[in-house]
Each structure stands twice: as C-alpha cells, then as structure tokens.
PDB file of N, CA and C in Angstrom:
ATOM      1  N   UNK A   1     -65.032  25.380  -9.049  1.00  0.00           N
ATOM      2  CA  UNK A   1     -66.046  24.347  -9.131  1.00  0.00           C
ATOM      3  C   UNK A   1     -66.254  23.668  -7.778  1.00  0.00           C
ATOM      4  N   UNK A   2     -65.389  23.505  -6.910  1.00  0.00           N
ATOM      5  CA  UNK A   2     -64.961  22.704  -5.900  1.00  0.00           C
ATOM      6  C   UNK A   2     -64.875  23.765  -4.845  1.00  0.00           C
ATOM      7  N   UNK A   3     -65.320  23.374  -3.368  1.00  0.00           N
ATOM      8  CA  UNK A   3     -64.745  24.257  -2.145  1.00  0.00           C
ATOM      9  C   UNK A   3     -63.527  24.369  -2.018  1.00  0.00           C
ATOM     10  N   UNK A   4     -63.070  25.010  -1.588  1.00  0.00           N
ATOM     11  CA  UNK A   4     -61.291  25.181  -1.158  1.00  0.00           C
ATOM     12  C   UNK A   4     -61.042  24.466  -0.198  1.00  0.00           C
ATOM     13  N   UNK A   5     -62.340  23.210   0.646  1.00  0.00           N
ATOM     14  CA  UNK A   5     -61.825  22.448   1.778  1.00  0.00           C
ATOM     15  C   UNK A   5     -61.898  21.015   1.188  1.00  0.00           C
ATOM     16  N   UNK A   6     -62.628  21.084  -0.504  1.00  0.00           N
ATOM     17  CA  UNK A   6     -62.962  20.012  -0.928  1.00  0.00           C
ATOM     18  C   UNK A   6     -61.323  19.266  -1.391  1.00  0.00           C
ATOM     19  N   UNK A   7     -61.691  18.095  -1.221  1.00  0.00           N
ATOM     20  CA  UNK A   7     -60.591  16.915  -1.980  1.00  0.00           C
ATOM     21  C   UNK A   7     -60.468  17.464  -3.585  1.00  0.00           C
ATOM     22  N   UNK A   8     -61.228  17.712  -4.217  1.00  0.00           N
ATOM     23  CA  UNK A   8     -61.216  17.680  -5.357  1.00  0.00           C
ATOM     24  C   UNK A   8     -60.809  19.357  -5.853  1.00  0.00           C
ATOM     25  N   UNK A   9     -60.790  20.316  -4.963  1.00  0.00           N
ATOM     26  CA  UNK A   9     -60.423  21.386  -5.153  1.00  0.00           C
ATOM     27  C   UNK A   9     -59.118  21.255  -5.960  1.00  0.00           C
ATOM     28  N   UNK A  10     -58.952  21.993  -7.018  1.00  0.00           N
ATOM     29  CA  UNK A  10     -57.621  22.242  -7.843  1.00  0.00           C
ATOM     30  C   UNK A  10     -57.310  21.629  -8.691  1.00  0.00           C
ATOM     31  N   UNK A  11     -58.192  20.155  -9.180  1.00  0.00           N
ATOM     32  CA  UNK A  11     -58.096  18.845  -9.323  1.00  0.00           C
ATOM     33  C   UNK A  11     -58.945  19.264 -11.141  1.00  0.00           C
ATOM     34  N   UNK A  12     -58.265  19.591 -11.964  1.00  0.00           N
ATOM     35  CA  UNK A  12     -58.410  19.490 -13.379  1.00  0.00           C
ATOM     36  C   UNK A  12     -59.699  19.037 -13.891  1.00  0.00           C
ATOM     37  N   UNK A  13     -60.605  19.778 -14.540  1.00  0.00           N
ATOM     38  CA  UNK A  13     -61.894  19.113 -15.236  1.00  0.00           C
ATOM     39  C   UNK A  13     -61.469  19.168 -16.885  1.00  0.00           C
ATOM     40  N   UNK A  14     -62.539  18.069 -17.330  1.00  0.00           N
ATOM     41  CA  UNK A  14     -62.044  17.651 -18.523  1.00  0.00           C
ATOM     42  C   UNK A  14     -63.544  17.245 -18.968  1.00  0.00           C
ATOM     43  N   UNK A  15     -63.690  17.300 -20.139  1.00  0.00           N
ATOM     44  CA  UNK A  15     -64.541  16.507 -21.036  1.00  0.00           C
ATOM     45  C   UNK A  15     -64.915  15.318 -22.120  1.00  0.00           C
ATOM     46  N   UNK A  16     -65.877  14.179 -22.237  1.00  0.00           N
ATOM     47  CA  UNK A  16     -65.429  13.317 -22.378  1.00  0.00           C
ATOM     48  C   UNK A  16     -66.393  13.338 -23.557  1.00  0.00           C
ATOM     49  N   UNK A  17     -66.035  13.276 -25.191  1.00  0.00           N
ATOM     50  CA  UNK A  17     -67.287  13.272 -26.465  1.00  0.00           C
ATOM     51  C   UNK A  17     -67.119  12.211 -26.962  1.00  0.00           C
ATOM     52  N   UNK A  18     -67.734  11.431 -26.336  1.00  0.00           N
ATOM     53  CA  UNK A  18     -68.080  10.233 -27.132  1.00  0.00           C
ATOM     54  C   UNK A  18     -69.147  10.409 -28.479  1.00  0.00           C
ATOM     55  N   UNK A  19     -68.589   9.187 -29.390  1.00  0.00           N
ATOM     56  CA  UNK A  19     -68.967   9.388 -30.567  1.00  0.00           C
ATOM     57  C   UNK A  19     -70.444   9.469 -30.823  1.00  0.00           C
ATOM     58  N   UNK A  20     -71.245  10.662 -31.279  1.00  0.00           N
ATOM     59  CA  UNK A  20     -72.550  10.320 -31.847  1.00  0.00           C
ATOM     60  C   UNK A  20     -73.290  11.052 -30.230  1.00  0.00           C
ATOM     61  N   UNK A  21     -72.593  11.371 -28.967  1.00  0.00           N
ATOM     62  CA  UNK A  21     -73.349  11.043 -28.023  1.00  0.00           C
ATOM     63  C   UNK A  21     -72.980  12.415 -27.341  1.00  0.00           C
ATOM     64  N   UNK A  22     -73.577  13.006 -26.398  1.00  0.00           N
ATOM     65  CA  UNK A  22     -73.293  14.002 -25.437  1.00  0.00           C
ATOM     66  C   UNK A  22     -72.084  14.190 -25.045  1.00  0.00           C
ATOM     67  N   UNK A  23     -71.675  15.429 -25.167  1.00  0.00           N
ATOM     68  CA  UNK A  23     -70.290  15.896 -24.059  1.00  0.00           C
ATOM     69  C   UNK A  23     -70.657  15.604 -22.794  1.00  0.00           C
ATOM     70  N   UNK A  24     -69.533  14.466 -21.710  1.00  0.00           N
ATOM     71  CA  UNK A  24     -69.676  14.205 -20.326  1.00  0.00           C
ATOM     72  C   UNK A  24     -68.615  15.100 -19.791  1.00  0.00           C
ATOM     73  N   UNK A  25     -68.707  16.099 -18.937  1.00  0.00           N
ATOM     74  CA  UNK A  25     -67.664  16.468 -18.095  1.00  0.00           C
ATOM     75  C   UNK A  25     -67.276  15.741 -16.661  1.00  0.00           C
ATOM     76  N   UNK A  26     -66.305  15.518 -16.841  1.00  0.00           N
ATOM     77  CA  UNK A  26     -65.396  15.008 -15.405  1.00  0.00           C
ATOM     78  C   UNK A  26     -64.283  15.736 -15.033  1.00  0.00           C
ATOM     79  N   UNK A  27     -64.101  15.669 -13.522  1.00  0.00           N
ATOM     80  CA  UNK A  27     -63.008  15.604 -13.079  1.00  0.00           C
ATOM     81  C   UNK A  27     -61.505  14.882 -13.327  1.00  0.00           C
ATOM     82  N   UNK A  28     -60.584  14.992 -13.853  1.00  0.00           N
ATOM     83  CA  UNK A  28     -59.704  14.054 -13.805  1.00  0.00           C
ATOM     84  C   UNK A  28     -59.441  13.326 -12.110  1.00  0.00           C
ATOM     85  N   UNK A  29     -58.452  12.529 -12.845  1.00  0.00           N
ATOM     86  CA  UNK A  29     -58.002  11.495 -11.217  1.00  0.00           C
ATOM     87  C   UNK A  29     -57.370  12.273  -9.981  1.00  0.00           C
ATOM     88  N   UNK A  30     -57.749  12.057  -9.047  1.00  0.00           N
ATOM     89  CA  UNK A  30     -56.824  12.453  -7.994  1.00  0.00           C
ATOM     90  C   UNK A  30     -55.891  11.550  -7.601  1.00  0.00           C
ATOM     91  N   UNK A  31     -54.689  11.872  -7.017  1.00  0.00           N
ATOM     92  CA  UNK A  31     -53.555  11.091  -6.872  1.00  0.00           C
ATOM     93  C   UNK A  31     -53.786  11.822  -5.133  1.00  0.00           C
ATOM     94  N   UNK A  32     -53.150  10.936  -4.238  1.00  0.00           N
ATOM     95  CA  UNK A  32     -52.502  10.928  -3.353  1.00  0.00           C
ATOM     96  C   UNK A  32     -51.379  11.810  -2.987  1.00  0.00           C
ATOM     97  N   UNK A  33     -51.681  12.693  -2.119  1.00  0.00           N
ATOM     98  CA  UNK A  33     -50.502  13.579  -1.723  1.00  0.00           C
ATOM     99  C   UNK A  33     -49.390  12.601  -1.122  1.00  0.00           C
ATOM    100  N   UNK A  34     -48.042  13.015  -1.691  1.00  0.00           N
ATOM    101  CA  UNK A  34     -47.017  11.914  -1.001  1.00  0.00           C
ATOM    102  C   UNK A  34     -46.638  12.258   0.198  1.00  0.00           C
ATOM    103  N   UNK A  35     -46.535  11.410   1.473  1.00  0.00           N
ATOM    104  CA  UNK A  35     -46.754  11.750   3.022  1.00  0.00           C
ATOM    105  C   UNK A  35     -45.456  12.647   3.361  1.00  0.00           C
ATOM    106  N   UNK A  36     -44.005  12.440   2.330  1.00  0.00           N
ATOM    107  CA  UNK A  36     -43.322  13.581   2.625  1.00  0.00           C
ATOM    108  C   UNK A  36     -44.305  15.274   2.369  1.00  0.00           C
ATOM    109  N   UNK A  37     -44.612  15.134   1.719  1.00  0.00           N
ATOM    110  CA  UNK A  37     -45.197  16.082   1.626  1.00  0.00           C
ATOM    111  C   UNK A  37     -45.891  16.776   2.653  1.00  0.00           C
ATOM    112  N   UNK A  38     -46.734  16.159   3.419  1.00  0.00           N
ATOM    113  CA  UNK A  38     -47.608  16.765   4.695  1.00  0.00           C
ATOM    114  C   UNK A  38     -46.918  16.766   5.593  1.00  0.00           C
ATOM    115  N   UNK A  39     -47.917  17.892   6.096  1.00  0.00           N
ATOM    116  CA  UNK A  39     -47.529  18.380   7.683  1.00  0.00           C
ATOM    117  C   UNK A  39     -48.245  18.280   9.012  1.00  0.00           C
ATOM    118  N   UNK A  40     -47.087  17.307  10.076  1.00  0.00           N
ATOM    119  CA  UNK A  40     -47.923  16.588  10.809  1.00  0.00           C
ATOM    120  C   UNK A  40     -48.771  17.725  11.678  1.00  0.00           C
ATOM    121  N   UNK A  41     -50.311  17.666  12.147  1.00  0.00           N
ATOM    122  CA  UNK A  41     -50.426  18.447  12.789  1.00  0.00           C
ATOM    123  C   UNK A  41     -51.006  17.964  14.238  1.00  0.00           C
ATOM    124  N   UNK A  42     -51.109  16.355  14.560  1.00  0.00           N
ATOM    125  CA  UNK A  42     -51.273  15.589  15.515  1.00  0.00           C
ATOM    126  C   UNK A  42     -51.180  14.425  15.271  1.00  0.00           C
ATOM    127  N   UNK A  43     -51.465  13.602  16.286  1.00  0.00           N
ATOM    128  CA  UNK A  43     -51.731  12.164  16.487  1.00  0.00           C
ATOM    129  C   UNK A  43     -52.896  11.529  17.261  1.00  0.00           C
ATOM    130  N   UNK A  44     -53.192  10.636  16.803  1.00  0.00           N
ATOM    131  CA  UNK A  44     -54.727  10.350  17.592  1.00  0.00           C
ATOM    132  C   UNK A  44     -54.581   8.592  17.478  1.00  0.00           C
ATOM    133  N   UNK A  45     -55.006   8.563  18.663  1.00  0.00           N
ATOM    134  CA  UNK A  45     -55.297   7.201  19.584  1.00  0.00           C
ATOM    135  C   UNK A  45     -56.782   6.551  18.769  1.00  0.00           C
ATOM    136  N   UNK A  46     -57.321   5.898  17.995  1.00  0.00           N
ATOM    137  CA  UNK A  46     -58.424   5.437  18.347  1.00  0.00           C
ATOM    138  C   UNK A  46     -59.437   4.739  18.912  1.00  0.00           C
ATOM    139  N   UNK A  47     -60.313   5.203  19.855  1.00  0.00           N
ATOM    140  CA  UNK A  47     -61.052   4.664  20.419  1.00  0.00           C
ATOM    141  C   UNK A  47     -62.308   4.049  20.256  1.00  0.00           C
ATOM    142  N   UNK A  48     -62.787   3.276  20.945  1.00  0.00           N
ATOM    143  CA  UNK A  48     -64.280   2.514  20.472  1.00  0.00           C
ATOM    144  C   UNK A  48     -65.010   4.181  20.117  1.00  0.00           C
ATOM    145  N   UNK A  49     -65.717   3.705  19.344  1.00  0.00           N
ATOM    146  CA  UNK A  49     -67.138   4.443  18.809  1.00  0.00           C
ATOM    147  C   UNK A  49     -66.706   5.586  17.623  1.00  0.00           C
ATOM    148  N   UNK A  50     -65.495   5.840  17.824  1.00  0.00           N
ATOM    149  CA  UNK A  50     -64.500   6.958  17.121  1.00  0.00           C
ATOM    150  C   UNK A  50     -65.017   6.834  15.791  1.00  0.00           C
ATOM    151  N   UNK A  51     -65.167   7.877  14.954  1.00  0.00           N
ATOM    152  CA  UNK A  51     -65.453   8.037  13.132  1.00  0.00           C
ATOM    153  C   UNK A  51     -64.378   9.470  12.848  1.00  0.00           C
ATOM    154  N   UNK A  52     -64.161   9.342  11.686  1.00  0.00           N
ATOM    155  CA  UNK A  52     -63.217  10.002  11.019  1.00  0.00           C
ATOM    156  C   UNK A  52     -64.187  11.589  10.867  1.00  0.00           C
ATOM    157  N   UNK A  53     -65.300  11.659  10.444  1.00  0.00           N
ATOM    158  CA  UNK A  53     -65.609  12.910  10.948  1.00  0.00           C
ATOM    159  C   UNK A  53     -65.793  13.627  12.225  1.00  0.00           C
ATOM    160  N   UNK A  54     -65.882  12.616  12.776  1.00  0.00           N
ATOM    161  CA  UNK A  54     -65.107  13.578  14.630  1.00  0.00           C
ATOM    162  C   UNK A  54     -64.202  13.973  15.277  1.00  0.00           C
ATOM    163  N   UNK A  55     -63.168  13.037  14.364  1.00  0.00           N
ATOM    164  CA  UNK A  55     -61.820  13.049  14.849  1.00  0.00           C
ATOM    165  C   UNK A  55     -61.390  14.779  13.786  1.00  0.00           C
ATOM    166  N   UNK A  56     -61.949  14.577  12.040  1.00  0.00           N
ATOM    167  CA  UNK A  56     -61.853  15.852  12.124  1.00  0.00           C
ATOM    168  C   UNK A  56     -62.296  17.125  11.930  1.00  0.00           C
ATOM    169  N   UNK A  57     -63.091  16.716  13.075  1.00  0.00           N
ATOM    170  CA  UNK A  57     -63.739  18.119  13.306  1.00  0.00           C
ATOM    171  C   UNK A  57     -62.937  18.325  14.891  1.00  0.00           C
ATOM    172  N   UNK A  58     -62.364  17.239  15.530  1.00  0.00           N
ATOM    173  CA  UNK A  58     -61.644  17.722  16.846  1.00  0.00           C
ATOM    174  C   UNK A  58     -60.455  18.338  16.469  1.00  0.00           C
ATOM    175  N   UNK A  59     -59.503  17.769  15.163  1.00  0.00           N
ATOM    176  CA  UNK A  59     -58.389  18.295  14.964  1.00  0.00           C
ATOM    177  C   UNK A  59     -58.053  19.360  14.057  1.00  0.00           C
ATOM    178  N   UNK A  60     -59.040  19.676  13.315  1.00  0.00           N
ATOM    179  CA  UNK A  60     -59.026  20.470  11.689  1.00  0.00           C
ATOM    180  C   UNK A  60     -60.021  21.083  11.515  1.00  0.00           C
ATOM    181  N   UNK A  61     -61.059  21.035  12.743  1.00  0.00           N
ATOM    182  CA  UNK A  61     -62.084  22.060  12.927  1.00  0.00           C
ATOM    183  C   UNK A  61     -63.505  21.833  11.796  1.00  0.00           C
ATOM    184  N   UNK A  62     -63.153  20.946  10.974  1.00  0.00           N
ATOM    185  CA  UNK A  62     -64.460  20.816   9.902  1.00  0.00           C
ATOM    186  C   UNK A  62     -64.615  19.184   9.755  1.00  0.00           C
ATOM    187  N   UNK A  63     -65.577  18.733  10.312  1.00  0.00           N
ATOM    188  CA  UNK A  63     -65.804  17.023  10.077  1.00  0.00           C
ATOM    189  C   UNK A  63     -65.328  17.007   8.855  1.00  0.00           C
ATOM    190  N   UNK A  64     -65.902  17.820   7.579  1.00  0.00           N
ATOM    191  CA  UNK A  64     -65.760  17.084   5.881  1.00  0.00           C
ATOM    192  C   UNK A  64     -64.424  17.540   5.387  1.00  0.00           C
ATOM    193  N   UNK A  65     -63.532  17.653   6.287  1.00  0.00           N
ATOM    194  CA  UNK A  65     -62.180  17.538   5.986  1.00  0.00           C
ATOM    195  C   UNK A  65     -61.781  15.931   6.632  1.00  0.00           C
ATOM    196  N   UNK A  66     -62.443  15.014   6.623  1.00  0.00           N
ATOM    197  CA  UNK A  66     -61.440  14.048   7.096  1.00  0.00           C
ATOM    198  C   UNK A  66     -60.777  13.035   6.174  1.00  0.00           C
ATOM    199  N   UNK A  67     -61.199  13.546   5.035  1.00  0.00           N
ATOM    200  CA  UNK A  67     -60.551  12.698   3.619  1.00  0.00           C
ATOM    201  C   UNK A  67     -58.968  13.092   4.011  1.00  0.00           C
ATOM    202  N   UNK A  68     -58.981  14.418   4.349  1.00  0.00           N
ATOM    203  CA  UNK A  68     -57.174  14.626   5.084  1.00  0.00           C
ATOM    204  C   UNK A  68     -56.627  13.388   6.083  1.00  0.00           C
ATOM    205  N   UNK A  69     -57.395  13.388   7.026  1.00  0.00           N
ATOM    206  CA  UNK A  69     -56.797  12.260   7.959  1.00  0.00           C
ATOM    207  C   UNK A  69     -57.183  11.012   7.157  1.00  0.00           C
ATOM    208  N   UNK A  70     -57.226  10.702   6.059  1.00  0.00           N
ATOM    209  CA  UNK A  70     -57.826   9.177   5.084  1.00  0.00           C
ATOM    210  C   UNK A  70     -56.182   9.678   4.245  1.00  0.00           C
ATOM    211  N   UNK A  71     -56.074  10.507   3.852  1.00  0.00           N
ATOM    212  CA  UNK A  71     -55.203  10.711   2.973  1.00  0.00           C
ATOM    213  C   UNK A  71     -53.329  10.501   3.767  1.00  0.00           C
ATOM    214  N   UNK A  72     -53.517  10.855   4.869  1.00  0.00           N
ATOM    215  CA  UNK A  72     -51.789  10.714   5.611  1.00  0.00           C
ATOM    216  C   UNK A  72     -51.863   9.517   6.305  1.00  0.00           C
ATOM    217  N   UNK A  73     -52.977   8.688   6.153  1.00  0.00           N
ATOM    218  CA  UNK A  73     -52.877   7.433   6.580  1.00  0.00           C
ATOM    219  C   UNK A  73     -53.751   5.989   5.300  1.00  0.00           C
ATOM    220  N   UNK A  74     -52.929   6.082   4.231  1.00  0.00           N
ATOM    221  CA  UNK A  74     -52.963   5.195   3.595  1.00  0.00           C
ATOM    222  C   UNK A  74     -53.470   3.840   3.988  1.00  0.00           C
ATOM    223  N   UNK A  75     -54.819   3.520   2.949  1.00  0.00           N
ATOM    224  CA  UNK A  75     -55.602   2.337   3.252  1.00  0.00           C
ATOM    225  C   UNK A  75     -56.296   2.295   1.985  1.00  0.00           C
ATOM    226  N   UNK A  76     -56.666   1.096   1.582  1.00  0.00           N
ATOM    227  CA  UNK A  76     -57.944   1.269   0.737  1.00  0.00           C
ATOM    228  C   UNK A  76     -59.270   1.614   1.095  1.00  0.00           C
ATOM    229  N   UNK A  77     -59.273   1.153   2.227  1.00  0.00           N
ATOM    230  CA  UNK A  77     -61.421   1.000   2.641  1.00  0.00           C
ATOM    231  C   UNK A  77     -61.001   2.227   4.030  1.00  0.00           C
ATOM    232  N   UNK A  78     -60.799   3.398   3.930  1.00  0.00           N
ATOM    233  CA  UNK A  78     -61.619   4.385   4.850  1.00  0.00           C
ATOM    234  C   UNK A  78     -61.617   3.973   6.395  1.00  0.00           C
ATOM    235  N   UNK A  79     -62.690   3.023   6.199  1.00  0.00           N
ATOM    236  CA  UNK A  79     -63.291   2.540   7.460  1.00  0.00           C
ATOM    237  C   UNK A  79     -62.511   1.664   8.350  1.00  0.00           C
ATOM    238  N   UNK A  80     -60.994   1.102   7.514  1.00  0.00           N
ATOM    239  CA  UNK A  80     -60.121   0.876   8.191  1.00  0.00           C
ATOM    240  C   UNK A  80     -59.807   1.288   9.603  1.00  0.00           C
ATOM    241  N   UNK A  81     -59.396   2.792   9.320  1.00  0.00           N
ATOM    242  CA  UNK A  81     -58.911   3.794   9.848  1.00  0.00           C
ATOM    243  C   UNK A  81     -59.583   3.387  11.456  1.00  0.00           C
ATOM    244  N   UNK A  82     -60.581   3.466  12.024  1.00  0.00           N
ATOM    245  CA  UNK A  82     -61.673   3.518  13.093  1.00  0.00           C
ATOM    246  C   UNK A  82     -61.956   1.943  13.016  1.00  0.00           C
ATOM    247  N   UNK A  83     -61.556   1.036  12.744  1.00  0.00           N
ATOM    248  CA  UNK A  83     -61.859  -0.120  12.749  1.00  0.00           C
ATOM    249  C   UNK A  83     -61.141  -0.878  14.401  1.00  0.00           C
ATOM    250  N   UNK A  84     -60.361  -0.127  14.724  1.00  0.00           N
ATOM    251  CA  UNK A  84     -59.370  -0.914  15.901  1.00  0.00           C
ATOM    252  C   UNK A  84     -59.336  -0.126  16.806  1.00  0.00           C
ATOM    253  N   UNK A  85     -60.012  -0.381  18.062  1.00  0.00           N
ATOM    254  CA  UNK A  85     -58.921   0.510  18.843  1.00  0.00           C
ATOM    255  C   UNK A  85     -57.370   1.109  19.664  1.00  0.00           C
ATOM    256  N   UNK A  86     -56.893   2.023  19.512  1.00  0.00           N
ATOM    257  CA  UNK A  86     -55.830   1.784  19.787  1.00  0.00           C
ATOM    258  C   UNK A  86     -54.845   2.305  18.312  1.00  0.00           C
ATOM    259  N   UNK A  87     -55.149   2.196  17.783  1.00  0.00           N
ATOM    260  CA  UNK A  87     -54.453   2.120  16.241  1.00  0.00           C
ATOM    261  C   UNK A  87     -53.852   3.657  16.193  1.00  0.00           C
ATOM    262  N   UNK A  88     -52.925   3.831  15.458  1.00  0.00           N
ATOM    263  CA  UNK A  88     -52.429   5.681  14.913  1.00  0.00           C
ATOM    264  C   UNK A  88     -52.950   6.113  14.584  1.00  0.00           C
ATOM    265  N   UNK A  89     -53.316   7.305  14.149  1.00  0.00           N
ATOM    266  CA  UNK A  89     -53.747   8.156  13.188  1.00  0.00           C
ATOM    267  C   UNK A  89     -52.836   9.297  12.964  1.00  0.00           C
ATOM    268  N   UNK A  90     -52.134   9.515  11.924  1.00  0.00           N
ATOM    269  CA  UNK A  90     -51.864  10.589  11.652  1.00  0.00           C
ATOM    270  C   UNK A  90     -52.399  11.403  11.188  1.00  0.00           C
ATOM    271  N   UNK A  91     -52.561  13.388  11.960  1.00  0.00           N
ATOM    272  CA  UNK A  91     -53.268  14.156  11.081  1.00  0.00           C
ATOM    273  C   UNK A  91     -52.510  15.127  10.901  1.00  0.00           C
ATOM    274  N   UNK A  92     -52.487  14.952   9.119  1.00  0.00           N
ATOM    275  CA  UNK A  92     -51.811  15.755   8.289  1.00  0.00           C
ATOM    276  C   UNK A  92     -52.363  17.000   7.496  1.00  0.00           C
ATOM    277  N   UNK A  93     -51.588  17.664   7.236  1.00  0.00           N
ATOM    278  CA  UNK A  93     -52.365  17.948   6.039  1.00  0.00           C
ATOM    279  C   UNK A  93     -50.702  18.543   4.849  1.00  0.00           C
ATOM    280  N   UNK A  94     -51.362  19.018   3.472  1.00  0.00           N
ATOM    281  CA  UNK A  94     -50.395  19.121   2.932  1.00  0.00           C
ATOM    282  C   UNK A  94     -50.213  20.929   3.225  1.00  0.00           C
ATOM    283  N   UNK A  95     -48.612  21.137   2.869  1.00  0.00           N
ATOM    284  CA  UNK A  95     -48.100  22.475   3.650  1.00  0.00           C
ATOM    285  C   UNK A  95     -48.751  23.207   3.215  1.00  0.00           C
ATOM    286  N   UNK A  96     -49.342  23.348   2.244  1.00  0.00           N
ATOM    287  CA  UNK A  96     -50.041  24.654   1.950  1.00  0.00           C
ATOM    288  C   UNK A  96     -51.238  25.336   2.600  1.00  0.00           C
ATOM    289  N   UNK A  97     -51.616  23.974   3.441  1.00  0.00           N
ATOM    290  CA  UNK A  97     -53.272  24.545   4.115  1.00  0.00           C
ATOM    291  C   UNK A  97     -52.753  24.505   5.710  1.00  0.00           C
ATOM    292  N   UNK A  98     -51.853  24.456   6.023  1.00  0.00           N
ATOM    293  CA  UNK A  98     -51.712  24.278   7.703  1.00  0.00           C
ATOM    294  C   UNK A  98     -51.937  25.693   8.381  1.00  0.00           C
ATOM    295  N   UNK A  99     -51.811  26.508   7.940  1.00  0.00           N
ATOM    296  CA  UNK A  99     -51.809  28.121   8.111  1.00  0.00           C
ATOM    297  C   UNK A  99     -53.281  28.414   8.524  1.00  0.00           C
ATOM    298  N   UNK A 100     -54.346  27.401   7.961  1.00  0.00           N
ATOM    299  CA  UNK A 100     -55.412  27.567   7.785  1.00  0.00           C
ATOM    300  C   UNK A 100     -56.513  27.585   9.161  1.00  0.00           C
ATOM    301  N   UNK A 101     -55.677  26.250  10.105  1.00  0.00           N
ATOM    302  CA  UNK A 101     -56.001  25.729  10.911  1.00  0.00           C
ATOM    303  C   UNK A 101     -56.565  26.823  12.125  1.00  0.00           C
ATOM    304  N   UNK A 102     -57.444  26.714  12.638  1.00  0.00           N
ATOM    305  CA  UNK A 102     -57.815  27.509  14.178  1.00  0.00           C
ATOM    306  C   UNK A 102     -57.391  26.939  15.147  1.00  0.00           C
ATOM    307  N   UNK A 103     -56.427  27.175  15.902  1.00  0.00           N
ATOM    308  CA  UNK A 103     -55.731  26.484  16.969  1.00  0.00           C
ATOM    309  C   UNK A 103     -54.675  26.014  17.273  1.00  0.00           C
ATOM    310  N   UNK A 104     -54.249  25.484  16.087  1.00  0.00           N
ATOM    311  CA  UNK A 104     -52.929  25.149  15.972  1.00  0.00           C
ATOM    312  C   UNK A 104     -51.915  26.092  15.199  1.00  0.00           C
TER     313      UNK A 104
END
C-alpha cells in the first residue's frame, strides 16, 4: 500500500464499521522506532536557512525520507529540528534500511 521509503510502510491497515454507516479503512498507529534501535549514519550542524528535506536528501539521498531524521531526534513539532542554529541532528535510520544508503 505504502512505498518502501514511506513512514507508514509495514505499518498494519485495518477497518473501521461503524454502525448503520460505511466501512472506513485506516492505517493503524505508528509508534516510534526506539533510538537503541537505529543506526547512526551522521551528524549535522544546523544552519540558518537549513529544512529537514535538504538535510535529507544530503544524507539519505531522498528529501521524503526526512521523517527518519524527525524520528532519531525526538520532538513534537518537526520544525523544531531547523529552528536553531547550531543544534544536533542525528541521522539515523533503523538497521534494517542502512544497507540501502548510496554512499555510505
């Protein structure tokens, strides 16, 4: 249903019959990969103007992978992340996709 680069790839669909009313299909919840889990594959400085789809498309080769670098650096609001300069970034990903990478 999902790309194999998508967040939601692997991620359980389900259906929802409410009474009297249409079958809704959804996705179930995604949970958070736990950071033991990933594998570091850099670090990044952020700088003025910096967005999370540049950073990964510099490190992971595809901007719409940067829910990865959102995911090994825990926040609620995203936009955190690129909010400061100067700040960490860890880019992770979980072990199963590091193999995947061009370059590293």
């Amino acid at each position: 249903m999902f790309a194999a680069t998508s967040r939601y790839h692997g991620i359980e669909t389900a259906i929802h019959r409410p009474e009297g009313g249409e079958p809704i299909p959804y996705v179930r919840r995604r949970f958070l990969p736990a950071r033991r889990t990933l594998t570091a594959v850099a670090v990044h400085l952020v700088r003025d103007g910096d967005r999370l789809d540049r950073i990964a498309a510099l490190y992971l080769n595809d901007p719409e992978r940067f829910w990865q670098i959102a995911d090994a650096n825990p926040v609620l609001d995203p936009a955190e992340l690129t909010a400061h300069q100067g700040r960490r970034l860890d880019v992770a990903l979980p072990a199963a996709t590091t193999g995947s990478l061009h370059g590293f």
